[in-house]
C-alpha atoms as a PDB file:
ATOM      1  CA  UNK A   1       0.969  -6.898   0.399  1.00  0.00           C
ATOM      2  CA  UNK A   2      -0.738  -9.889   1.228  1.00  0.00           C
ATOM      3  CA  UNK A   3       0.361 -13.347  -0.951  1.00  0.00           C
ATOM      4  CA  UNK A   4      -3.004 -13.286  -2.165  1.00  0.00           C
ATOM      5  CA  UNK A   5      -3.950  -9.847  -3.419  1.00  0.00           C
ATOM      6  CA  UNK A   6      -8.078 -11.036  -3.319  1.00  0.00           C
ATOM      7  CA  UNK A   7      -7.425 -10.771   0.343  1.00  0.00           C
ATOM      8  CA  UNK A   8      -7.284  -6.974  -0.126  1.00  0.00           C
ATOM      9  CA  UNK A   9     -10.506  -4.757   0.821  1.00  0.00           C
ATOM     10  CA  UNK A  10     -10.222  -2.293  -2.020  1.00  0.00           C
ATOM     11  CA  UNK A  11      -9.814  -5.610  -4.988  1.00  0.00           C
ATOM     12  CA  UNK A  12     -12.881  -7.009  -3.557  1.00  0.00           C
ATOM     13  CA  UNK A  13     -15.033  -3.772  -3.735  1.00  0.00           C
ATOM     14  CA  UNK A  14     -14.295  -2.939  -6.868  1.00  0.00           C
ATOM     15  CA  UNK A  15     -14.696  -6.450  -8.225  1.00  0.00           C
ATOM     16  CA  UNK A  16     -17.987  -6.428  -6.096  1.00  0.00           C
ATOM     17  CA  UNK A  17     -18.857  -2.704  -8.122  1.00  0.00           C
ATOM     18  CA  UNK A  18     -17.900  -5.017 -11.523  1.00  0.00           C
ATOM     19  CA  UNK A  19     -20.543  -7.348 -10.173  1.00  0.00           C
ATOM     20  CA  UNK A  20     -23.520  -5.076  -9.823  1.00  0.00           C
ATOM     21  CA  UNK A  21     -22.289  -3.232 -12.913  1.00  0.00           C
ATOM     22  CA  UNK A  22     -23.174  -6.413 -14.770  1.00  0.00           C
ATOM     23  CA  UNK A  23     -26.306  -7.033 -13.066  1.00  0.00           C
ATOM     24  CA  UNK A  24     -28.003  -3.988 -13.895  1.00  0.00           C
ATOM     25  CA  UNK A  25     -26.790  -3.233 -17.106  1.00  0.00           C
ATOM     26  CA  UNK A  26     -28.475  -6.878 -18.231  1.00  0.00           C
ATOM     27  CA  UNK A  27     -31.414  -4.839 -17.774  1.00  0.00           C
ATOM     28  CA  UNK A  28     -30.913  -1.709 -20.147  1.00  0.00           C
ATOM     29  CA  UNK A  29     -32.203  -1.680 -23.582  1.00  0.00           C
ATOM     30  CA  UNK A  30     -30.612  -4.359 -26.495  1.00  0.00           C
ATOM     31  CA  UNK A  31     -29.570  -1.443 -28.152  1.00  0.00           C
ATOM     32  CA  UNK A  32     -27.290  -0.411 -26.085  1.00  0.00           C
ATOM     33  CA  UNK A  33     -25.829  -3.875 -25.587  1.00  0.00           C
ATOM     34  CA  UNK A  34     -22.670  -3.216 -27.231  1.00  0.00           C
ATOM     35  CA  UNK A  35     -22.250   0.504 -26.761  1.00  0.00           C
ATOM     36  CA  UNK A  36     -22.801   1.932 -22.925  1.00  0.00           C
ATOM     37  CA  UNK A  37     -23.543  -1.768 -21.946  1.00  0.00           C
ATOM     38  CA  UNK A  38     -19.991  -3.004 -23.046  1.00  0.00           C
ATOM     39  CA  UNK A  39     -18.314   0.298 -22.324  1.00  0.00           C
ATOM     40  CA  UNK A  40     -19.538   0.022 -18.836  1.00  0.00           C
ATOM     41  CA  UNK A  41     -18.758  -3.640 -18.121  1.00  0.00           C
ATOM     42  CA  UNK A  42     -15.000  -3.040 -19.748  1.00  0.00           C
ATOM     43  CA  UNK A  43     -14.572   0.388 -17.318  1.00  0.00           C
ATOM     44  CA  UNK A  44     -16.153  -1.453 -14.426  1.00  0.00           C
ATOM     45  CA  UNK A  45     -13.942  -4.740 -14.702  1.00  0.00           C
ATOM     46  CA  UNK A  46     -10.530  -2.654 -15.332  1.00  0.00           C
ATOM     47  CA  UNK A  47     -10.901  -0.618 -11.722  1.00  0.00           C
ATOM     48  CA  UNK A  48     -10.584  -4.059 -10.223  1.00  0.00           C
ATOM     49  CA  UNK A  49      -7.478  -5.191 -12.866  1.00  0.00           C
ATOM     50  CA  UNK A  50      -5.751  -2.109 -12.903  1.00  0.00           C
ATOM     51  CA  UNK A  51      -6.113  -2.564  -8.651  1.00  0.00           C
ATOM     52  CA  UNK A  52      -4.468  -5.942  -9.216  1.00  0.00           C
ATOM     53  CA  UNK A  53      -1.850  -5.021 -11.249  1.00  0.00           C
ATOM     54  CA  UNK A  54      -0.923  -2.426  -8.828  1.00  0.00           C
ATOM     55  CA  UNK A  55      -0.701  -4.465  -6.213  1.00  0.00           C
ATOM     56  CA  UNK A  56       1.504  -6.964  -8.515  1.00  0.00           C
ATOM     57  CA  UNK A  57       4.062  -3.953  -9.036  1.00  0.00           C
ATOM     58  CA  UNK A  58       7.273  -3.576  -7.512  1.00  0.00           C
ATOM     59  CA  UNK A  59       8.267  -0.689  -7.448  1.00  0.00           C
ATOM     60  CA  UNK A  60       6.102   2.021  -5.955  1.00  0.00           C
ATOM     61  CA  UNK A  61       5.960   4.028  -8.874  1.00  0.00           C
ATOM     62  CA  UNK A  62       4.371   1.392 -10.748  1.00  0.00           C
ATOM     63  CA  UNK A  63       1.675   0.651  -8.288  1.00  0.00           C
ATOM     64  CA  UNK A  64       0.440   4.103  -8.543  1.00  0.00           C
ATOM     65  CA  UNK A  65       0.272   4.920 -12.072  1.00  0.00           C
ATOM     66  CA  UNK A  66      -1.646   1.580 -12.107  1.00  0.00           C
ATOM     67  CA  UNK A  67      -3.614   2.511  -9.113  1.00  0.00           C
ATOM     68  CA  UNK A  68      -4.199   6.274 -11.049  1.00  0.00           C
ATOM     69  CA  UNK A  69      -5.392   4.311 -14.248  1.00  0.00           C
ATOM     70  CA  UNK A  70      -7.998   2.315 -11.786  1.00  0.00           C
ATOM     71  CA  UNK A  71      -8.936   5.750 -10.624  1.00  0.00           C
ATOM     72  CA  UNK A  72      -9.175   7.222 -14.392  1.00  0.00           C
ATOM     73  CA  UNK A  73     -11.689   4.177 -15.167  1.00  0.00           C
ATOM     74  CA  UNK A  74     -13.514   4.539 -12.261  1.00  0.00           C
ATOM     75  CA  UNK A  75     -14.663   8.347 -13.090  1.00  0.00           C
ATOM     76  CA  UNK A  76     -14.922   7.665 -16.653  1.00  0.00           C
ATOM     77  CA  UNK A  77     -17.949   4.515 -14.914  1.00  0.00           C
ATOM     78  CA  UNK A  78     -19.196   7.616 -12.953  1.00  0.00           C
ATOM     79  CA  UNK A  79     -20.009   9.771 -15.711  1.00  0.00           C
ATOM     80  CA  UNK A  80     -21.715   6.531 -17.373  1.00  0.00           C
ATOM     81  CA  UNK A  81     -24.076   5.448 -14.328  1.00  0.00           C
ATOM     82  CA  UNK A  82     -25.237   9.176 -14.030  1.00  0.00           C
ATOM     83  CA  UNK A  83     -26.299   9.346 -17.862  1.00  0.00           C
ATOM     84  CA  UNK A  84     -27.813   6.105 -17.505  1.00  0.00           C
ATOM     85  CA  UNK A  85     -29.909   7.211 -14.378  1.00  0.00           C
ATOM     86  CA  UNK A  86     -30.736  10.594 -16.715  1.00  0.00           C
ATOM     87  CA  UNK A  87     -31.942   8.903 -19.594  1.00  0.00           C
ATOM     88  CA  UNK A  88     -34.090   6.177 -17.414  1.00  0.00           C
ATOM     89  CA  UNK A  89     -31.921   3.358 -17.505  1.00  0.00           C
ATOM     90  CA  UNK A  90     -31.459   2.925 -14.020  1.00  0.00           C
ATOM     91  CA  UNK A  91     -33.814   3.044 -11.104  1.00  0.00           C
ATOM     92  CA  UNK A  92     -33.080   5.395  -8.483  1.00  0.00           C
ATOM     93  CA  UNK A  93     -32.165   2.683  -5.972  1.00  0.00           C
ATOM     94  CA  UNK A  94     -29.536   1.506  -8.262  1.00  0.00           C
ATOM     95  CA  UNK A  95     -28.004   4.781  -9.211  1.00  0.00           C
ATOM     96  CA  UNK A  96     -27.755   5.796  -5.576  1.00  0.00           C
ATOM     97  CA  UNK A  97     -25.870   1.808  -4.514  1.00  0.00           C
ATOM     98  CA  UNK A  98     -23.595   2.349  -7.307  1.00  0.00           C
ATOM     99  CA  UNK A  99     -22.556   6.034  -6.503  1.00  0.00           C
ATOM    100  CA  UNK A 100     -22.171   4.709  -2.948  1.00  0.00           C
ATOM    101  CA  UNK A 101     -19.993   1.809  -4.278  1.00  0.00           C
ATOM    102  CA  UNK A 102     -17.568   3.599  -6.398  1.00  0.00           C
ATOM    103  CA  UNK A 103     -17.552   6.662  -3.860  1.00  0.00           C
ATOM    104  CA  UNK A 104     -15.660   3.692  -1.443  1.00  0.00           C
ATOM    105  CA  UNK A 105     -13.858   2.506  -3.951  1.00  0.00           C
ATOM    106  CA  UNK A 106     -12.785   6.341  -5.056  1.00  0.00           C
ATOM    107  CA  UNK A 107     -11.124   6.983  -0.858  1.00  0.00           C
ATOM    108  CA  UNK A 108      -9.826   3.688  -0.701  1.00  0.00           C
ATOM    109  CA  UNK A 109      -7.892   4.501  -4.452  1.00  0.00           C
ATOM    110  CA  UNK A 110      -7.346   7.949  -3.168  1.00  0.00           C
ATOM    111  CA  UNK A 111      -5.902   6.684  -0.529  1.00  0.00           C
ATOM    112  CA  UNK A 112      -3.405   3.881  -2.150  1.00  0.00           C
ATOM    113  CA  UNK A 113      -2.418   6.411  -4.244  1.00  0.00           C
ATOM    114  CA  UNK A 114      -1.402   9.143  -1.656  1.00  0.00           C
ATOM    115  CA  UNK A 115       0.807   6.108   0.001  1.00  0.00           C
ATOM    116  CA  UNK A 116       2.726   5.290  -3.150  1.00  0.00           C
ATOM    117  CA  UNK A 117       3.442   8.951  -3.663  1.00  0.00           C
ATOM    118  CA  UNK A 118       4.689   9.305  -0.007  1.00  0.00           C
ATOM    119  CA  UNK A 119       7.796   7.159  -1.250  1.00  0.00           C
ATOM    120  CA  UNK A 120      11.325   7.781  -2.474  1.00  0.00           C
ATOM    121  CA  UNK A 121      11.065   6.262  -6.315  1.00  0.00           C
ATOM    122  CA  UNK A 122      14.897   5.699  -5.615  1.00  0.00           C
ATOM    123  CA  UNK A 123      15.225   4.592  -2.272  1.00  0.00           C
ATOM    124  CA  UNK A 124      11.645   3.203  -1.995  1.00  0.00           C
ATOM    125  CA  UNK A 125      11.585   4.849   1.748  1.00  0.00           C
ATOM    126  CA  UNK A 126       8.941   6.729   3.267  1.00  0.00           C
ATOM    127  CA  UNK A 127      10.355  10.953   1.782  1.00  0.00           C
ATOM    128  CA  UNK A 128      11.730  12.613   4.539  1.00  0.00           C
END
């Protein structure tokens, strides 16, 4: 892990989803301002903490329950941009960025997590 964990790809994706998250949910209706607005923003920020936890961890089990919780948050934003793009909240264009943004971020989480399960919990090795 690098000393500075906003060095890593996958951190700066998902804080980069966070971002455009905020952007376009500035534009939904002030009545949803603190229901799917805030529920969004929270979801969308906590992919890129729970990331940074993770890579805070030490042991390997750690970094992948964090890295699952990332993963949890990031479906549970999923569900939430496609009922905003059904009920007319969000252009086309931005529904299909923002599926392409957290499909990344989904592999590269996918992908963190398949490495932390490849090791020993007791002898942090690679498993035989």
């Amino acid at each position: 892990m690098p000393a500075n964990f906003t060095k890593m790809d996958i951190w700066q994706k998902a804080l980069d989803l966070a971002e455009k998250i905020h952007k376009v949910t500035g534009h939904f209706p002030q009545q949803e301002r603190f229901e799917l607005v805030s529920q969004m923003r929270r979801a969308a920020v906590s992919i890129s903490s729970n990331i940074a936890e993770g890579l805070g961890r030490y042991t390997y089990a750690d970094k992948r329950h964090r890295y699952v919780q990332a993963r949890g948050e990031l479906t549970e934003l999923i569900t939430q941009i496609h009922y905003s793009c059904r009920v007319g909240y969000l252009s086309k264009e931005d529904f299909n960025d923002l599926i392409t943004k957290t499909d990344e971020v989904h592999k590269m989480l996918n992908a963190l997590i398949s490495k932390m399960s490849s090791y020993n919990p007791k002898t942090l090795l690679p498993k035989s």
